[in-house]
Protein backbone atom coordinates (compact mmCIF):
# COMPACT_ATOMS: atom_id res chain seq x y z
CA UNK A 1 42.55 41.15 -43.51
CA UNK A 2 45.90 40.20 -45.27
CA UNK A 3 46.84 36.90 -44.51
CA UNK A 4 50.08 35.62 -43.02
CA UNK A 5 53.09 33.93 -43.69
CA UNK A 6 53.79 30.45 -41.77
CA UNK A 7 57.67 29.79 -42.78
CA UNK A 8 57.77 25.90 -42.19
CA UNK A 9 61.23 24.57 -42.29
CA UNK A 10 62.37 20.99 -42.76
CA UNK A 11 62.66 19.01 -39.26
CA UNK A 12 66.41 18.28 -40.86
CA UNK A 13 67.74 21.63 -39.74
CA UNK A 14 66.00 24.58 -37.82
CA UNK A 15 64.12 28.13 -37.68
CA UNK A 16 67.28 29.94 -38.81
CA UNK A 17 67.02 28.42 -42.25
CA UNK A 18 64.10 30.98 -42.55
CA UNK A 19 65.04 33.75 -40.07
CA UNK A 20 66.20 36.21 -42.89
CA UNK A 21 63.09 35.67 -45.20
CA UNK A 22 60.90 36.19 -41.79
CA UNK A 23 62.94 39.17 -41.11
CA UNK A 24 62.57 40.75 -44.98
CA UNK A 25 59.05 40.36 -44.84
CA UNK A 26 58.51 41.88 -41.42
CA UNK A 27 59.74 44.91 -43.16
CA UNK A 28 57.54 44.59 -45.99
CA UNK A 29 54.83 45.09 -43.22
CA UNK A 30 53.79 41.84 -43.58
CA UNK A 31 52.95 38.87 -40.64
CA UNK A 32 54.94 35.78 -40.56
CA UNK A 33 55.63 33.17 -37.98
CA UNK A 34 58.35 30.24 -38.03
CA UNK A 35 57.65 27.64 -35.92
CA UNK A 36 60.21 25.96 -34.53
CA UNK A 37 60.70 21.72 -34.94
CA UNK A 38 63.80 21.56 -33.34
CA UNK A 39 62.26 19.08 -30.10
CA UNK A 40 60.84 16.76 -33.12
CA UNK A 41 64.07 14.64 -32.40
CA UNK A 42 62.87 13.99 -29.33
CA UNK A 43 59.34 13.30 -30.13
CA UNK A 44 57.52 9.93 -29.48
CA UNK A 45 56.65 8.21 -32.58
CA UNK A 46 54.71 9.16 -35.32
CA UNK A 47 56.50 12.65 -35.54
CA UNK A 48 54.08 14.38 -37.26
CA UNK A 49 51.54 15.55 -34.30
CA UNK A 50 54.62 17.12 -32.77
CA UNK A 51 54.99 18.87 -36.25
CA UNK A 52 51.13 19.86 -36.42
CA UNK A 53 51.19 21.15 -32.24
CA UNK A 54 54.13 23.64 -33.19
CA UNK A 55 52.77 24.81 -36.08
CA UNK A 56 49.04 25.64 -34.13
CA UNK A 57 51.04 27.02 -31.47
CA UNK A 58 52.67 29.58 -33.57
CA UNK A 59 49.81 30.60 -35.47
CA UNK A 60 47.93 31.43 -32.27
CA UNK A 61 50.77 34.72 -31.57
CA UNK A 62 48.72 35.60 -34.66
CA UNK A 63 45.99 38.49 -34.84
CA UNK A 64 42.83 36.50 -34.14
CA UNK A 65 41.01 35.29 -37.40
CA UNK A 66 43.98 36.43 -39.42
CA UNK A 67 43.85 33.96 -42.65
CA UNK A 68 47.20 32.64 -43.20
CA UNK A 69 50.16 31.08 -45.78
CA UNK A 70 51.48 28.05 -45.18
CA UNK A 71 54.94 28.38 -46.89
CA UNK A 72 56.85 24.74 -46.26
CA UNK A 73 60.56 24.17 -46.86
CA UNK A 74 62.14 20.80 -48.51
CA UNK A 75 60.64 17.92 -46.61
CA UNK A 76 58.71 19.82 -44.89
CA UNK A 77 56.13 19.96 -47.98
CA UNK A 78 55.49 16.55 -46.69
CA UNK A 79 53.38 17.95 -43.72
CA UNK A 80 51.10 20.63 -45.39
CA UNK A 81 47.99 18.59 -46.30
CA UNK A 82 47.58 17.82 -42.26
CA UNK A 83 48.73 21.74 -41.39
CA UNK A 84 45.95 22.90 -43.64
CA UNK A 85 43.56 20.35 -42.47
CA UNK A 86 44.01 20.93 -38.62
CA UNK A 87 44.86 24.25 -39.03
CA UNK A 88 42.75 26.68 -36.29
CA UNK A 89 41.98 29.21 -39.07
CA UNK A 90 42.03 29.36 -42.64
CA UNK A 91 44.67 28.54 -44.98
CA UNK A 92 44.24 30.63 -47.98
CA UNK A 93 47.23 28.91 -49.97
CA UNK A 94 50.01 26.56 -50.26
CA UNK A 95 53.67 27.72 -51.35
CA UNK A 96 56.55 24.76 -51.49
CA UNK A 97 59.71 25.98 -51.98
CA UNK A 98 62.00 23.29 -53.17
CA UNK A 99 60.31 20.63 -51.01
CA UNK A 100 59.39 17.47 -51.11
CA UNK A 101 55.23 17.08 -52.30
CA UNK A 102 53.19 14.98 -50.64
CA UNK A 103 51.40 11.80 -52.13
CA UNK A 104 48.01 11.99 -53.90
CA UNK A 105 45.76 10.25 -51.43
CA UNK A 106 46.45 8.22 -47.93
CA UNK A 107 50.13 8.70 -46.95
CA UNK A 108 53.61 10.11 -48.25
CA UNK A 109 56.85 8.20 -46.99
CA UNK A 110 58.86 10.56 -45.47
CA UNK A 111 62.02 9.29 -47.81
CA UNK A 112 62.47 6.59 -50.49
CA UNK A 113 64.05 3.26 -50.06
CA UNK A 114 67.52 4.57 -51.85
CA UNK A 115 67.56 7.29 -49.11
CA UNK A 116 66.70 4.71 -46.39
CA UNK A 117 69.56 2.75 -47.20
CA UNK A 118 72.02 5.62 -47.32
CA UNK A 119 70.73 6.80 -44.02
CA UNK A 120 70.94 3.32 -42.44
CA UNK A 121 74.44 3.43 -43.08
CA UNK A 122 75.18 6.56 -41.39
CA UNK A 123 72.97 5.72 -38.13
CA UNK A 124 74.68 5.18 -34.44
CA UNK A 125 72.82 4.39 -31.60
CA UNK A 126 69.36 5.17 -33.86
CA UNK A 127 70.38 8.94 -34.50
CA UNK A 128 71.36 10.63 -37.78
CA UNK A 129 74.50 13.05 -37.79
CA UNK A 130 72.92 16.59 -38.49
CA UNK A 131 72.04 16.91 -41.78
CA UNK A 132 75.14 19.20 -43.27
CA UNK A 133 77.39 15.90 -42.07
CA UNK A 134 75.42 13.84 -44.48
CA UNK A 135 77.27 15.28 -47.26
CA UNK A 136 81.44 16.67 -48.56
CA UNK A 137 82.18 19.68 -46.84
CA UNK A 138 82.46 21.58 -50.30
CA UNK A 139 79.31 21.02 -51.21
CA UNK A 140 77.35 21.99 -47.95
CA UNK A 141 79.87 24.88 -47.70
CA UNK A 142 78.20 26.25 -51.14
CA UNK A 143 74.93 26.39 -50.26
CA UNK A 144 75.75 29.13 -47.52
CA UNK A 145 76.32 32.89 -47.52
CA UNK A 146 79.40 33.09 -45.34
CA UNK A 147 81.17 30.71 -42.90
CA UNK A 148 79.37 32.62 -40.12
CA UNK A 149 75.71 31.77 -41.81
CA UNK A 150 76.81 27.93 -41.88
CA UNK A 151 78.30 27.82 -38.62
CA UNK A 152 75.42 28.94 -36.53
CA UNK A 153 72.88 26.94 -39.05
CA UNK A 154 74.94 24.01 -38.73
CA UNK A 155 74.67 24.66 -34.41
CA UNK A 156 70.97 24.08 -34.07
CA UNK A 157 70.72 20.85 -36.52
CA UNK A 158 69.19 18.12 -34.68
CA UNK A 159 69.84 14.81 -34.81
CA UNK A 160 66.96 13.60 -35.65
CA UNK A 161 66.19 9.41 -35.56
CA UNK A 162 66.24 6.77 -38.26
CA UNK A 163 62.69 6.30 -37.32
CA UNK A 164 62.04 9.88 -38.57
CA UNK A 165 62.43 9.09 -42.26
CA UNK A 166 61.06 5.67 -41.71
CA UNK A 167 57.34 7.26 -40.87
CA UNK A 168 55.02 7.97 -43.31
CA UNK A 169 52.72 11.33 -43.22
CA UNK A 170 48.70 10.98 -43.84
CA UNK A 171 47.28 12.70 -46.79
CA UNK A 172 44.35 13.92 -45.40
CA UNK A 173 41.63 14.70 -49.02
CA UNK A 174 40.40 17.69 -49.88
CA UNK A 175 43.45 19.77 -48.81
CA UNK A 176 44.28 21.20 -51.58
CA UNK A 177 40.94 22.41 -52.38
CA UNK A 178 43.01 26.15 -52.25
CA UNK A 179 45.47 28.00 -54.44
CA UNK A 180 49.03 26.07 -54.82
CA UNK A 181 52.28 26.96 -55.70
CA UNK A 182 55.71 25.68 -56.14
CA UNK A 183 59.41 28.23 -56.17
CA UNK A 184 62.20 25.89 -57.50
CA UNK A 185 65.21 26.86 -56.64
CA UNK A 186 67.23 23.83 -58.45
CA UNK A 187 68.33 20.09 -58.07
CA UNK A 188 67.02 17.64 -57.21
CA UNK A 189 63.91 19.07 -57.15
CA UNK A 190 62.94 19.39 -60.88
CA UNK A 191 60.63 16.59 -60.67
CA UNK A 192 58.86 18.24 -57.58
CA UNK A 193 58.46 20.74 -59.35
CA UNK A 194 57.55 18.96 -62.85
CA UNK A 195 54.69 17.08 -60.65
CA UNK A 196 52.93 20.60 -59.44
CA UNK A 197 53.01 21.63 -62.81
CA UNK A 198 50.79 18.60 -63.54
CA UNK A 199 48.75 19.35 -60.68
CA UNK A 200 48.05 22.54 -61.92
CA UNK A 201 49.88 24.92 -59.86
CA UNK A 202 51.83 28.16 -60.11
CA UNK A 203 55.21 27.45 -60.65
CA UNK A 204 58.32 29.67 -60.76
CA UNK A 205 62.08 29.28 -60.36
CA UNK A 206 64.79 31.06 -58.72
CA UNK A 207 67.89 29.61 -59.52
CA UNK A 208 70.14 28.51 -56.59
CA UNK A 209 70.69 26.16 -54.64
CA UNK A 210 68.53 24.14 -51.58
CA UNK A 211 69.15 26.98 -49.17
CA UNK A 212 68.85 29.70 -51.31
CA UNK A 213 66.55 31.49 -49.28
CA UNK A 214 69.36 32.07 -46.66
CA UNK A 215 71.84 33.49 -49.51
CA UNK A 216 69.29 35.93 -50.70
CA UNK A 217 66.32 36.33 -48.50
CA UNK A 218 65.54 39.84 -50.04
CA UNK A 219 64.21 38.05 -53.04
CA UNK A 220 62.96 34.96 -51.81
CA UNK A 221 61.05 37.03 -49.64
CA UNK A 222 59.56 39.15 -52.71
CA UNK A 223 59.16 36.29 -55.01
CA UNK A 224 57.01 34.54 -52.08
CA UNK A 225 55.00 38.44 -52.27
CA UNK A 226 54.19 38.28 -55.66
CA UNK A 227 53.05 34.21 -55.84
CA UNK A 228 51.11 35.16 -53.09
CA UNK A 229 49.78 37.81 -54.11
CA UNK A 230 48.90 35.56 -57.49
CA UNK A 231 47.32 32.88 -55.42
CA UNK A 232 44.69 34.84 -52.68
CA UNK A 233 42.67 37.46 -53.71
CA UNK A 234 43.05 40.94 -52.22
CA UNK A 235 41.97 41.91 -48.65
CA UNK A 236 39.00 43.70 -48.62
């Protein structure tokens, strides 16, 4: 049975960052689910469980013992050693695309100390402004196809809590015991993407930038084919 995709996005914004991909692939004929993180701002501390539920959740609309991809989005990346580890069914491979990578062993921190203190600064009342707000207008405003693409991306941004990037995420061993890959799109995220070279995994580049796959979901949606099809052997 050909596996599935699981289209994880970063907590920091919402489904629609991977609606079009989802949509593209559909077409292809293939499977794909997006879970959807958007009540992680309102989860109780640590996050990640919330992150793990929705993901299970999803992947149960699935055809029963369908294998599946876990495909994970910026920081998202973070969460993919417990997704494969509690997953209810087997994950055949691992695809980051322009995340964040999790630690080696025991836990990630969900951001660095440099972020930490730029976030601190922008907190009220323990909440984050959505993520676009975090940065000049002209630059968020180039990362999106049209005004109309920002404007309802921007809507379902939650404001997620300090706390949020304050957590760490468990590194549970042995979960990467599968096929890897990384799709770079650009900066930051050279080193990222430098690091799963070292580790030994498929790597490939599309230039563009951090939400690239909303500005041309046609061929993020192939290139995540063809890794795929590079990283799981064929259905029989």
């Amino acid at each position: 049975m050909r596996p599935a995709f699981v289209l994880v996005h970063s907590p920091s914004v919402g489904p629609l960052t991977w609606a079009p991909v989802a949509a593209d692939l559909a077409a292809r004929g293939w499977d794909n689910v997006v879970p959807s993180f958007l009540d992680v701002a309102n989860a109780d501390q640590p996050f990640w469980p919330r992150v793990v539920d929705e993901v299970t959740a999803a992947v149960s609309d699935l055809t029963p013992a369908q294998p599946v991809l876990l495909v994970a989005h910026s920081n998202a990346g973070l969460f993919v050693p417990l997704l494969v580890s509690r997953a209810p069914r087997p994950v055949h491979a691992c695809l980051f695309v322009d995340a964040a990578l999790p630690g080696r062993a025991e836990s990630t921190p969900v951001a660095p100390e440099e972020l930490l203190e730029f976030l601190r600064a922008k907190t009220n009342d323990g909440r984050l402004p959505p993520w676009s707000q975090w940065r000049d207008e002209d630059e968020v405003a180039a990362m999106f196809p049209d005004a109309q693409t920002q404007a309802a991306v921007t809507a379902e941004q939650p404001r997620l809590p300090l706390s949020y990037y304050e957590q760490s995420v468990p590194v549970p061993t042995g979960w990467d015991d599968r096929p890897c890959g990384y799709l770079l799109f650009g900066p930051p995220y050279q080193e990222m993407a430098a690091d799963a070279s070292d580790r030994g995994w498929l790597v490939e580049q599309m230039p563009g930038q951090h939400l690239h796959q909303i500005v041309d979901p046609a061929g993020v949606a192939e290139r995540l084919i063809t890794m795929a099809e590079r990283l799981t052997p064929p259905p029989r």
